[in-house]
C-alpha atoms as a PDB file:
ATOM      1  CA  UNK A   1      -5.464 -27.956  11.806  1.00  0.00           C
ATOM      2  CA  UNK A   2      -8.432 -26.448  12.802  1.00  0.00           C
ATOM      3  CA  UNK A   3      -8.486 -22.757  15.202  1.00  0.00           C
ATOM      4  CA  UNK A   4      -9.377 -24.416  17.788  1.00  0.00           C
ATOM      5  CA  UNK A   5      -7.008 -27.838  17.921  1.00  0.00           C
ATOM      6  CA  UNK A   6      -4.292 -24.585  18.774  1.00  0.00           C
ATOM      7  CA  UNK A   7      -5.340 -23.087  21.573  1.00  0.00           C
ATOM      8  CA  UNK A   8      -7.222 -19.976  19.653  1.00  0.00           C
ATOM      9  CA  UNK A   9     -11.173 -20.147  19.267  1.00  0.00           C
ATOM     10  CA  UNK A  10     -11.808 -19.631  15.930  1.00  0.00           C
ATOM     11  CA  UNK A  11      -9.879 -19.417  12.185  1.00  0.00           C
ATOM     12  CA  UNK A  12      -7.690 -16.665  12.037  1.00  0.00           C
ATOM     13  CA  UNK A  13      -5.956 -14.490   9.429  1.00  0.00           C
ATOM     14  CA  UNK A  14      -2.564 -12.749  10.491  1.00  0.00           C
ATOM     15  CA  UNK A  15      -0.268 -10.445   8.186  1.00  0.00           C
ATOM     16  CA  UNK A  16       3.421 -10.251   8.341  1.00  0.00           C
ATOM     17  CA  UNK A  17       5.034  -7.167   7.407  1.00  0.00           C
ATOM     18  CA  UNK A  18       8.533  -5.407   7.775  1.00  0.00           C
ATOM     19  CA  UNK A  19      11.636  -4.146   5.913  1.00  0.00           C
ATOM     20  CA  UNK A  20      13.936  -6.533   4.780  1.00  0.00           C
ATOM     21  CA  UNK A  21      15.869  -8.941   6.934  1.00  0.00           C
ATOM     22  CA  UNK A  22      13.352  -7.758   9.560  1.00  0.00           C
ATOM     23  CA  UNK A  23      12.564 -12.150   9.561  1.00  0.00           C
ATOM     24  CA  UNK A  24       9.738 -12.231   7.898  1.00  0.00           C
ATOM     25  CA  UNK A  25       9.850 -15.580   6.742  1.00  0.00           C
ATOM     26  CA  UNK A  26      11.194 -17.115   9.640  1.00  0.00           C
ATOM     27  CA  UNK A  27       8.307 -15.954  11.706  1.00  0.00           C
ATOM     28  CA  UNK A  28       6.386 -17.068   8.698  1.00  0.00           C
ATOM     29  CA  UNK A  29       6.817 -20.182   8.598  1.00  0.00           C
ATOM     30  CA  UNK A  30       7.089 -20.731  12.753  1.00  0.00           C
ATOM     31  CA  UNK A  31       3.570 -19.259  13.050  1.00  0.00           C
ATOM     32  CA  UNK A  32       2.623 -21.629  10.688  1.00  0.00           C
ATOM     33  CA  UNK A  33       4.076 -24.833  11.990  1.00  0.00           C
ATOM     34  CA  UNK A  34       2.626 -23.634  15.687  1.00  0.00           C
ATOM     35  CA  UNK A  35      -0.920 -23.321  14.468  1.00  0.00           C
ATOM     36  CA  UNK A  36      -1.183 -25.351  11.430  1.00  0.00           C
ATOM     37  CA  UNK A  37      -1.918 -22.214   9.492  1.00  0.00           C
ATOM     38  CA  UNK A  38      -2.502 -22.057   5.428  1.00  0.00           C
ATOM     39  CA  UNK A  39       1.061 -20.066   4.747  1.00  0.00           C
ATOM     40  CA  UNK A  40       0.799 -17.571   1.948  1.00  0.00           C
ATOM     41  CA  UNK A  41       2.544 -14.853   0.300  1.00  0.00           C
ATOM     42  CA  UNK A  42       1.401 -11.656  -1.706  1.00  0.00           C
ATOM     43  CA  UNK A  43       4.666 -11.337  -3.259  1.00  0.00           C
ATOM     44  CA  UNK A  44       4.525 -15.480  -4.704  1.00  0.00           C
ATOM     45  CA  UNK A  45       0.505 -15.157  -5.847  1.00  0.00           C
ATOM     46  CA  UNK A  46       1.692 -14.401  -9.534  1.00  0.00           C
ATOM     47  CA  UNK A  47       4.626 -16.731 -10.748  1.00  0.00           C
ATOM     48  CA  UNK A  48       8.314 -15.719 -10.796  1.00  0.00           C
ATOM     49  CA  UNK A  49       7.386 -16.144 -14.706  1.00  0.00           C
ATOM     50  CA  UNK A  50       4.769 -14.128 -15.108  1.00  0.00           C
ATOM     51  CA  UNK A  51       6.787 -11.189 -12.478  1.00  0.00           C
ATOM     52  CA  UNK A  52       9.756 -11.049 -14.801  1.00  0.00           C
ATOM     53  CA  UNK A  53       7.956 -10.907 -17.779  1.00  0.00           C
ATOM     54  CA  UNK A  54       5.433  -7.886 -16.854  1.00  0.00           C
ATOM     55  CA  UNK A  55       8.325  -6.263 -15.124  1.00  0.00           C
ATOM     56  CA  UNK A  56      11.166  -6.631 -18.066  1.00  0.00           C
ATOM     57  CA  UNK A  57       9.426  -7.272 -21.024  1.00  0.00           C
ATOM     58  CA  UNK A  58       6.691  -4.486 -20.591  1.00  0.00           C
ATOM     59  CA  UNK A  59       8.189  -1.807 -18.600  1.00  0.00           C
ATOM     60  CA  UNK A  60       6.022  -1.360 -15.391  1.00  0.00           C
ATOM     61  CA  UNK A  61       6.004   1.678 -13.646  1.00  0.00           C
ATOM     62  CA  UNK A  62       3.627   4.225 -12.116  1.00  0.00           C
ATOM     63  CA  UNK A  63      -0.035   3.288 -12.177  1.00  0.00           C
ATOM     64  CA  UNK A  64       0.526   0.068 -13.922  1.00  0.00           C
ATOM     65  CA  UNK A  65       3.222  -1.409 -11.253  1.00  0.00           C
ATOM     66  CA  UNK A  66       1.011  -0.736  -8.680  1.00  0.00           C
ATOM     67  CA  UNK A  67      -1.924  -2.550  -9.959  1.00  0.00           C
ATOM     68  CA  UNK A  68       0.050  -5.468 -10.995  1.00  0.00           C
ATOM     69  CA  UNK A  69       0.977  -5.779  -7.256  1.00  0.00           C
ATOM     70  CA  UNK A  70      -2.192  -4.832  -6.155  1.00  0.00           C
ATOM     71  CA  UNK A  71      -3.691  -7.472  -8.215  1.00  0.00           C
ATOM     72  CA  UNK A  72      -0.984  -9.757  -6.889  1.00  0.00           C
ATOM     73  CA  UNK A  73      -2.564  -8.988  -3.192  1.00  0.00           C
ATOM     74  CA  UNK A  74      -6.324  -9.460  -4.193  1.00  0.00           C
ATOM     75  CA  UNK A  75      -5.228 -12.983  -5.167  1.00  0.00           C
ATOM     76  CA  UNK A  76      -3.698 -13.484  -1.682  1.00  0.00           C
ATOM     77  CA  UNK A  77      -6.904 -11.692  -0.369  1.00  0.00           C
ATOM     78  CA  UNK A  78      -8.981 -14.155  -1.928  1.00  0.00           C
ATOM     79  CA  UNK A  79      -6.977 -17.156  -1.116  1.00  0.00           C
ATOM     80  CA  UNK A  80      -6.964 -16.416   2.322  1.00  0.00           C
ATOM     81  CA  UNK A  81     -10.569 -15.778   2.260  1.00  0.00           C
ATOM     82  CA  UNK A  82     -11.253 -19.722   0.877  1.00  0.00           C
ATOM     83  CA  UNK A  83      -8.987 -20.969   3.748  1.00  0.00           C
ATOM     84  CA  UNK A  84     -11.289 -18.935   6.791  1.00  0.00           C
ATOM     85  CA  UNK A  85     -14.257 -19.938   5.339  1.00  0.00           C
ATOM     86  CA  UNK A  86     -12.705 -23.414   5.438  1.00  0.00           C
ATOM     87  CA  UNK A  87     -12.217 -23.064   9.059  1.00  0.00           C
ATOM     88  CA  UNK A  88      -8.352 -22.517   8.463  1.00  0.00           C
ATOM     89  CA  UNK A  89      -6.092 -20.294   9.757  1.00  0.00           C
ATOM     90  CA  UNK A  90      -3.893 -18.189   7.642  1.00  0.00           C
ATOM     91  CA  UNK A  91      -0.671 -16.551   7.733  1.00  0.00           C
ATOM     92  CA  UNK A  92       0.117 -14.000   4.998  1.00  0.00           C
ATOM     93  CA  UNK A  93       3.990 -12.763   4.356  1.00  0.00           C
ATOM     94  CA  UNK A  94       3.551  -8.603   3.375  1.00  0.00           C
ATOM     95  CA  UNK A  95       0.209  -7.694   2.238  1.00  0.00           C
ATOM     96  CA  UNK A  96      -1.589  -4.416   1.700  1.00  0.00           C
ATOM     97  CA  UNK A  97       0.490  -1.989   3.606  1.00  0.00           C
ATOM     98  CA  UNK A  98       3.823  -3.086   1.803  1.00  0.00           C
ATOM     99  CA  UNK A  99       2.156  -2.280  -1.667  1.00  0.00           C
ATOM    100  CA  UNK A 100       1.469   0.997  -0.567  1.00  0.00           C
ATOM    101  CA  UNK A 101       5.048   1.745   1.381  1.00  0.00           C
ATOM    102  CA  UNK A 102       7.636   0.775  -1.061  1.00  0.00           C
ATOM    103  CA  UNK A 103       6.450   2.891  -4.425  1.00  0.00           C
ATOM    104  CA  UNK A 104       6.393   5.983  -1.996  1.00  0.00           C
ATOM    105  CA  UNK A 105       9.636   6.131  -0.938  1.00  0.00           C
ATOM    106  CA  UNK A 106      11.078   4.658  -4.116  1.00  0.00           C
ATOM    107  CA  UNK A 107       8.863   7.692  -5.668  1.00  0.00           C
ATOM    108  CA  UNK A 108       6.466   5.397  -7.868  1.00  0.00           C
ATOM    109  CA  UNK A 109       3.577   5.852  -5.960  1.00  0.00           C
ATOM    110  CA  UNK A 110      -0.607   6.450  -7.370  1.00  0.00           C
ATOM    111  CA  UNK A 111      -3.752   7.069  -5.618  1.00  0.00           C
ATOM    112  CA  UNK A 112      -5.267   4.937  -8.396  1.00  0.00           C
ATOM    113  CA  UNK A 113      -5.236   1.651  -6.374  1.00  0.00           C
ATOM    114  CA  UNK A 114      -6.840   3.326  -2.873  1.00  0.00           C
ATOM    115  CA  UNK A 115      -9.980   1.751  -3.878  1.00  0.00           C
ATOM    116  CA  UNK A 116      -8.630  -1.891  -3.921  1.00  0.00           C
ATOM    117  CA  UNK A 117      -8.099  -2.034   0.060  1.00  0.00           C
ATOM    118  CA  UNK A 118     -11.357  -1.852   0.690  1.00  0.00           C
ATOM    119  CA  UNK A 119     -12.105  -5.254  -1.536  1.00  0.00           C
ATOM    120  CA  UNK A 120      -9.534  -6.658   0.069  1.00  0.00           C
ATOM    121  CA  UNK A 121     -10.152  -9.729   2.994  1.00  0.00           C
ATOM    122  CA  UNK A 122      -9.137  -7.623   6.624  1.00  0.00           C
ATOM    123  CA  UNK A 123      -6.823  -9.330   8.990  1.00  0.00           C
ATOM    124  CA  UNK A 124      -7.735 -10.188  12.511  1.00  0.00           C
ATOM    125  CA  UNK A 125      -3.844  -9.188  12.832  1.00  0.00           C
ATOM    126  CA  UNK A 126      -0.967  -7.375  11.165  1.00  0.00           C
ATOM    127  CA  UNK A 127       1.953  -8.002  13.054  1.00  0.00           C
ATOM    128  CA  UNK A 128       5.398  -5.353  11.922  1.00  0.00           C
ATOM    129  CA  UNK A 129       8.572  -6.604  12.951  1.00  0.00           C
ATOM    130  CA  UNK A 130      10.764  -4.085  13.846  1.00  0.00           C
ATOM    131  CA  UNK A 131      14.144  -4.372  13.619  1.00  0.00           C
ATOM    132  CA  UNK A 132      17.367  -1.534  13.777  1.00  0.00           C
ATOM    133  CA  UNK A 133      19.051  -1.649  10.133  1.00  0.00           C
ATOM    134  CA  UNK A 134      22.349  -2.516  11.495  1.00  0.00           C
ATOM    135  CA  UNK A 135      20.717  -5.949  13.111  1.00  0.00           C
ATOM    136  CA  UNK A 136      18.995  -6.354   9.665  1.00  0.00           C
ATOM    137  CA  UNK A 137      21.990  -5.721   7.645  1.00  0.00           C
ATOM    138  CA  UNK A 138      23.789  -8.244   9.174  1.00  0.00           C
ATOM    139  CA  UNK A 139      21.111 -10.269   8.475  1.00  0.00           C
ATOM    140  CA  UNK A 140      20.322  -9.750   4.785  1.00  0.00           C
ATOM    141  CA  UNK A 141      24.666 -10.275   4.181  1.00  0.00           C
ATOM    142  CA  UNK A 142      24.375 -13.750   6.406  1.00  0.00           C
ATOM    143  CA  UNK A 143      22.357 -15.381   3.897  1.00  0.00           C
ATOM    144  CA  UNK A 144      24.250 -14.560   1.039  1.00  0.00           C
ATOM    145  CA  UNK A 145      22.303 -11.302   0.472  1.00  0.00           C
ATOM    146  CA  UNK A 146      24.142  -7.635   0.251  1.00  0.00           C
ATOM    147  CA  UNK A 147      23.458  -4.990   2.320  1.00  0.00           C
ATOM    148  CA  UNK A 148      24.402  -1.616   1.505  1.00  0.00           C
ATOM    149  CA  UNK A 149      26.819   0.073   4.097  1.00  0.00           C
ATOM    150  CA  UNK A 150      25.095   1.865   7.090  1.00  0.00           C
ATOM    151  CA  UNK A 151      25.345   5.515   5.842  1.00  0.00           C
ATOM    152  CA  UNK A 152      23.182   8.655   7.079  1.00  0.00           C
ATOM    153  CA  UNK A 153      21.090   8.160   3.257  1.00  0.00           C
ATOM    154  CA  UNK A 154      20.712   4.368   3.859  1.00  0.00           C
ATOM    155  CA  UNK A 155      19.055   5.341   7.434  1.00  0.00           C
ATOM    156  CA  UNK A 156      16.977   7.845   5.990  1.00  0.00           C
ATOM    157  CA  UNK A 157      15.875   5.593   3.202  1.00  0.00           C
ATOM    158  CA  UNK A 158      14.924   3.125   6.231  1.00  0.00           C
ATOM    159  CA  UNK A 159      13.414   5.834   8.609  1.00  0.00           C
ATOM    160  CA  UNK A 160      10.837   6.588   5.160  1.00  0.00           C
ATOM    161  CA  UNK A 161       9.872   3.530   4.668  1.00  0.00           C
ATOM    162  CA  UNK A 162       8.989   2.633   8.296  1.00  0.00           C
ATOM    163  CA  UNK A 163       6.843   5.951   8.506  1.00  0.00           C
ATOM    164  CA  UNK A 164       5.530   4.841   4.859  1.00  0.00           C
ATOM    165  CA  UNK A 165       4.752   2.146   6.540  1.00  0.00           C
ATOM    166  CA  UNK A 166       3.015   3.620   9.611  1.00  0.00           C
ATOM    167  CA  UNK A 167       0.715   5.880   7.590  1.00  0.00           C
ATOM    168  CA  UNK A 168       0.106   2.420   5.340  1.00  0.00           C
ATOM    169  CA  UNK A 169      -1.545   0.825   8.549  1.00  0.00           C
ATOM    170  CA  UNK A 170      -4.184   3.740   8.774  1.00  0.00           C
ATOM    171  CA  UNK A 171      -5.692   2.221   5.818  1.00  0.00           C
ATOM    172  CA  UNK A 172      -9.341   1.530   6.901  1.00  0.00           C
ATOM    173  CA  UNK A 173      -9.965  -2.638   6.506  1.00  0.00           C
ATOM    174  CA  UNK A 174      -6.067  -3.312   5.109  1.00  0.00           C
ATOM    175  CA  UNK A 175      -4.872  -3.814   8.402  1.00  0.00           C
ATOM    176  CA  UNK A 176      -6.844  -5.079  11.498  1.00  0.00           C
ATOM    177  CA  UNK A 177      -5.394  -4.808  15.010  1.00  0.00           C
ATOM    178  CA  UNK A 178      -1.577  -3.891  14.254  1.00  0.00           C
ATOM    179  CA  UNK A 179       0.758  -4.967  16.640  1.00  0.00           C
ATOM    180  CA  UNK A 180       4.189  -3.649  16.853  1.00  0.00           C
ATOM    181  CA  UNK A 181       6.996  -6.479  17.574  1.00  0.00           C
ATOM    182  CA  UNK A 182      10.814  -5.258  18.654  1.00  0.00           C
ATOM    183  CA  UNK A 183      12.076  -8.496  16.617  1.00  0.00           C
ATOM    184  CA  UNK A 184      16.032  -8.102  17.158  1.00  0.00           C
ATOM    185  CA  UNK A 185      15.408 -10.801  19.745  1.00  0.00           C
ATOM    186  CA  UNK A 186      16.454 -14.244  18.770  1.00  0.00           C
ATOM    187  CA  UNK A 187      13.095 -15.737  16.562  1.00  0.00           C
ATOM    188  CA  UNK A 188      11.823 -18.335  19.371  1.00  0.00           C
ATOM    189  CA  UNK A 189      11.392 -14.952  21.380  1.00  0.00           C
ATOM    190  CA  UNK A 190       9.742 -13.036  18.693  1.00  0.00           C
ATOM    191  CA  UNK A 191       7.728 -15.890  17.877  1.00  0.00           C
ATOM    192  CA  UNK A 192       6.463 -16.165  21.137  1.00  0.00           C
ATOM    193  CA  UNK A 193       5.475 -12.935  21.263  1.00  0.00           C
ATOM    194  CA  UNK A 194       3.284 -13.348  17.926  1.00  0.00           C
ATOM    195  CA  UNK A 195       2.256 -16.188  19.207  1.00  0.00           C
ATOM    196  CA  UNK A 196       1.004 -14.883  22.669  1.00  0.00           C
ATOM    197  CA  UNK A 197      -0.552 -11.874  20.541  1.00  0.00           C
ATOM    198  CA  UNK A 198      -2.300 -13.828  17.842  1.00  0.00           C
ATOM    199  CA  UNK A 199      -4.162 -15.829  21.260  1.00  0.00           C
ATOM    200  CA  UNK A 200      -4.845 -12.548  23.024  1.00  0.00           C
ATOM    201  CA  UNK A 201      -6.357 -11.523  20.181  1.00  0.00           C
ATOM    202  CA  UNK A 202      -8.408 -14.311  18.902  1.00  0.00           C
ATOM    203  CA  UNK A 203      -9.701 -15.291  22.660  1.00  0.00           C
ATOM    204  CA  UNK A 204     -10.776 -12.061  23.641  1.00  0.00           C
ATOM    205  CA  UNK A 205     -12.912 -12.154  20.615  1.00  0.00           C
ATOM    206  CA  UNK A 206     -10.871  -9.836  18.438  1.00  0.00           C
ATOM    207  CA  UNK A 207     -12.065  -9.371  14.853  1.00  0.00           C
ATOM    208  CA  UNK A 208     -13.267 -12.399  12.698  1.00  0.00           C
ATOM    209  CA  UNK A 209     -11.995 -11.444   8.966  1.00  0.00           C
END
Protein backbone atom coordinates (compact mmCIF):
# COMPACT_ATOMS: atom_id res chain seq x y z
CA UNK A 1 0.00 0.00 0.00
CA UNK A 2 0.90 3.17 -1.10
CA UNK A 3 0.92 6.66 1.58
CA UNK A 4 -1.74 7.78 0.19
CA UNK A 5 -4.34 4.57 -0.25
CA UNK A 6 -4.17 5.27 4.01
CA UNK A 7 -5.30 8.36 4.59
CA UNK A 8 -1.58 10.07 4.94
CA UNK A 9 -0.15 12.08 1.82
CA UNK A 10 2.98 10.78 1.23
CA UNK A 11 5.48 7.56 2.30
CA UNK A 12 6.36 7.71 5.71
CA UNK A 13 9.04 6.36 8.06
CA UNK A 14 8.06 5.96 11.88
CA UNK A 15 10.39 4.53 14.78
CA UNK A 16 9.23 2.55 17.68
CA UNK A 17 11.09 2.76 20.76
CA UNK A 18 10.63 1.89 24.57
CA UNK A 19 11.82 -0.33 27.46
CA UNK A 20 10.78 -3.67 27.47
CA UNK A 21 7.22 -4.88 27.65
CA UNK A 22 6.51 -1.20 26.89
CA UNK A 23 4.47 -3.17 23.45
CA UNK A 24 6.62 -2.53 21.06
CA UNK A 25 5.77 -5.13 18.81
CA UNK A 26 2.25 -5.07 19.21
CA UNK A 27 2.09 -1.52 18.08
CA UNK A 28 4.50 -2.77 15.51
CA UNK A 29 2.83 -4.81 13.80
CA UNK A 30 -0.85 -2.83 14.21
CA UNK A 31 0.75 0.23 12.58
CA UNK A 32 1.70 -1.91 10.01
CA UNK A 33 -1.45 -3.78 9.19
CA UNK A 34 -3.33 -0.09 9.38
CA UNK A 35 -1.11 1.46 6.77
CA UNK A 36 0.34 -1.30 4.84
CA UNK A 37 3.74 -0.26 6.07
CA UNK A 38 7.24 -2.22 5.18
CA UNK A 39 7.73 -3.61 9.05
CA UNK A 40 11.34 -3.72 10.09
CA UNK A 41 13.53 -4.21 12.94
CA UNK A 42 17.14 -2.94 13.89
CA UNK A 43 17.54 -5.60 16.33
CA UNK A 44 16.59 -8.66 13.33
CA UNK A 45 18.90 -6.78 10.38
CA UNK A 46 21.87 -9.23 11.26
CA UNK A 47 20.73 -12.96 11.77
CA UNK A 48 20.17 -14.61 15.18
CA UNK A 49 23.35 -16.59 13.68
CA UNK A 50 25.52 -14.17 12.98
CA UNK A 51 24.33 -12.18 16.76
CA UNK A 52 25.34 -15.22 18.75
CA UNK A 53 28.34 -15.83 17.09
CA UNK A 54 29.95 -12.12 17.30
CA UNK A 55 28.52 -11.91 20.75
CA UNK A 56 29.81 -15.51 22.23
CA UNK A 57 32.37 -16.58 20.11
CA UNK A 58 34.31 -13.17 19.94
CA UNK A 59 33.65 -11.40 23.07
CA UNK A 60 31.99 -7.99 22.18
CA UNK A 61 32.18 -5.27 24.38
CA UNK A 62 33.01 -1.55 24.46
CA UNK A 63 33.69 0.05 21.11
CA UNK A 64 33.24 -3.09 19.20
CA UNK A 65 29.52 -3.93 20.62
CA UNK A 66 28.49 -0.75 19.75
CA UNK A 67 29.47 -0.77 16.20
CA UNK A 68 28.18 -4.16 15.64
CA UNK A 69 24.75 -2.69 16.64
CA UNK A 70 25.33 0.35 15.04
CA UNK A 71 26.07 -1.44 11.92
CA UNK A 72 22.99 -3.52 12.64
CA UNK A 73 20.93 0.01 12.46
CA UNK A 74 22.63 1.37 9.21
CA UNK A 75 21.24 -1.80 7.60
CA UNK A 76 17.73 -0.93 8.89
CA UNK A 77 18.60 2.72 7.84
CA UNK A 78 19.20 1.66 4.47
CA UNK A 79 16.38 -0.71 4.13
CA UNK A 80 14.02 1.72 5.09
CA UNK A 81 15.50 4.16 2.80
CA UNK A 82 14.77 1.56 -0.46
CA UNK A 83 11.14 1.22 0.81
CA UNK A 84 10.47 5.49 0.83
CA UNK A 85 12.02 5.83 -2.24
CA UNK A 86 9.66 3.05 -3.33
CA UNK A 87 6.80 5.08 -2.24
CA UNK A 88 6.38 2.76 0.92
CA UNK A 89 5.80 3.42 4.23
CA UNK A 90 7.91 2.05 6.96
CA UNK A 91 7.70 1.11 10.44
CA UNK A 92 10.97 0.46 12.32
CA UNK A 93 10.94 -1.52 15.93
CA UNK A 94 14.01 0.47 18.17
CA UNK A 95 16.42 2.28 16.11
CA UNK A 96 19.10 4.84 16.83
CA UNK A 97 18.20 6.08 20.22
CA UNK A 98 18.05 2.45 21.75
CA UNK A 99 21.75 1.84 20.56
CA UNK A 100 22.78 4.71 22.32
CA UNK A 101 20.52 4.16 25.75
CA UNK A 102 21.17 0.66 26.72
CA UNK A 103 25.31 0.56 26.75
CA UNK A 104 25.00 3.74 29.05
CA UNK A 105 23.24 2.53 31.72
CA UNK A 106 24.57 -1.01 31.40
CA UNK A 107 28.06 1.07 31.51
CA UNK A 108 29.36 -0.08 27.93
CA UNK A 109 28.96 2.99 26.32
CA UNK A 110 31.68 4.96 23.39
CA UNK A 111 31.56 8.19 21.68
CA UNK A 112 33.14 6.27 18.78
CA UNK A 113 29.81 5.61 16.95
CA UNK A 114 28.37 9.54 17.31
CA UNK A 115 29.32 9.93 13.80
CA UNK A 116 27.05 7.09 12.44
CA UNK A 117 23.64 9.04 13.28
CA UNK A 118 24.23 11.43 11.05
CA UNK A 119 24.47 8.67 7.98
CA UNK A 120 21.67 7.32 9.21
CA UNK A 121 17.93 7.70 7.15
CA UNK A 122 15.82 10.40 9.77
CA UNK A 123 12.33 9.48 10.71
CA UNK A 124 9.36 11.61 9.95
CA UNK A 125 8.43 10.06 13.55
CA UNK A 126 9.82 8.39 16.65
CA UNK A 127 7.09 7.43 18.69
CA UNK A 128 8.31 6.21 22.83
CA UNK A 129 5.87 4.25 24.53
CA UNK A 130 5.79 4.88 27.93
CA UNK A 131 4.79 2.59 30.24
CA UNK A 132 5.15 2.36 34.51
CA UNK A 133 7.48 -0.84 35.20
CA UNK A 134 4.93 -2.46 37.29
CA UNK A 135 2.36 -2.45 34.06
CA UNK A 136 5.43 -3.69 32.04
CA UNK A 137 6.45 -6.29 34.41
CA UNK A 138 3.37 -7.85 34.33
CA UNK A 139 3.70 -7.80 30.91
CA UNK A 140 7.15 -9.22 30.16
CA UNK A 141 6.03 -12.43 32.98
CA UNK A 142 2.54 -12.87 30.81
CA UNK A 143 4.32 -14.06 27.90
CA UNK A 144 6.44 -16.40 29.46
CA UNK A 145 9.18 -13.78 30.04
CA UNK A 146 10.70 -12.96 33.77
CA UNK A 147 10.63 -9.87 35.26
CA UNK A 148 12.74 -9.04 38.05
CA UNK A 149 10.81 -8.00 41.31
CA UNK A 150 9.88 -4.23 41.59
CA UNK A 151 12.70 -3.09 43.98
CA UNK A 152 14.00 0.65 44.57
CA UNK A 153 17.44 -0.63 42.17
CA UNK A 154 15.10 -2.16 39.50
CA UNK A 155 13.26 1.46 39.38
CA UNK A 156 16.35 3.22 39.26
CA UNK A 157 17.75 0.98 36.59
CA UNK A 158 14.34 1.95 34.69
CA UNK A 159 14.31 5.74 35.65
CA UNK A 160 18.24 5.65 33.74
CA UNK A 161 17.34 4.24 30.96
CA UNK A 162 14.25 6.39 30.21
CA UNK A 163 16.47 9.62 30.80
CA UNK A 164 19.20 7.64 28.60
CA UNK A 165 16.70 7.59 26.49
CA UNK A 166 15.55 11.23 26.57
CA UNK A 167 19.04 12.65 26.04
CA UNK A 168 19.22 9.77 23.03
CA UNK A 169 16.34 11.74 21.20
CA UNK A 170 18.48 15.05 21.15
CA UNK A 171 20.52 13.36 18.63
CA UNK A 172 20.41 15.76 15.60
CA UNK A 173 18.75 13.59 12.37
CA UNK A 174 18.32 10.09 14.66
CA UNK A 175 15.07 11.05 15.67
CA UNK A 176 12.55 13.32 13.80
CA UNK A 177 9.44 14.68 15.54
CA UNK A 178 9.35 12.50 18.88
CA UNK A 179 6.17 11.93 20.25
CA UNK A 180 5.64 10.76 23.70
CA UNK A 181 2.73 7.96 24.06
CA UNK A 182 1.33 7.02 27.86
CA UNK A 183 0.89 3.29 26.42
CA UNK A 184 -0.55 1.49 29.70
CA UNK A 185 -3.82 1.88 27.84
CA UNK A 186 -5.15 -1.22 26.25
CA UNK A 187 -3.14 -1.37 22.46
CA UNK A 188 -6.34 -0.41 20.21
CA UNK A 189 -6.05 2.90 22.36
CA UNK A 190 -2.41 3.36 22.00
CA UNK A 191 -2.62 2.49 18.53
CA UNK A 192 -4.98 4.99 17.85
CA UNK A 193 -3.10 7.44 19.23
CA UNK A 194 0.02 6.54 16.87
CA UNK A 195 -2.16 6.33 14.43
CA UNK A 196 -3.86 9.82 14.81
CA UNK A 197 -0.13 11.16 15.31
CA UNK A 198 1.55 9.52 12.37
CA UNK A 199 -1.65 11.51 10.14
CA UNK A 200 -1.14 14.77 12.00
CA UNK A 201 2.12 14.56 11.15
CA UNK A 202 2.32 13.47 7.63
CA UNK A 203 -0.79 15.90 6.54
CA UNK A 204 0.44 18.90 7.97
CA UNK A 205 3.46 18.33 5.90
CA UNK A 206 5.77 17.13 8.64
CA UNK A 207 9.24 15.99 7.56
CA UNK A 208 9.76 13.75 4.40
CA UNK A 209 12.84 11.34 5.47
Amino acid sequence: MRAGDAGCSRPWFVVVEGLDGAGKSTLVQGLGATFGAQILSSSNAISAEVRDACEQKHGLRGTSRQLFYAYSVSLTSDAAGRALDCGTCVVVDRYWASTIAYPRVLGDATDAIERVAATLRTPTLTLFLDVPRAVRAARIEGRGGAARGIDAASLARDEALRTAYMDAFQVPGAVGELVVIAADRGPEEVLGRACDAIRRITLRGGLLP
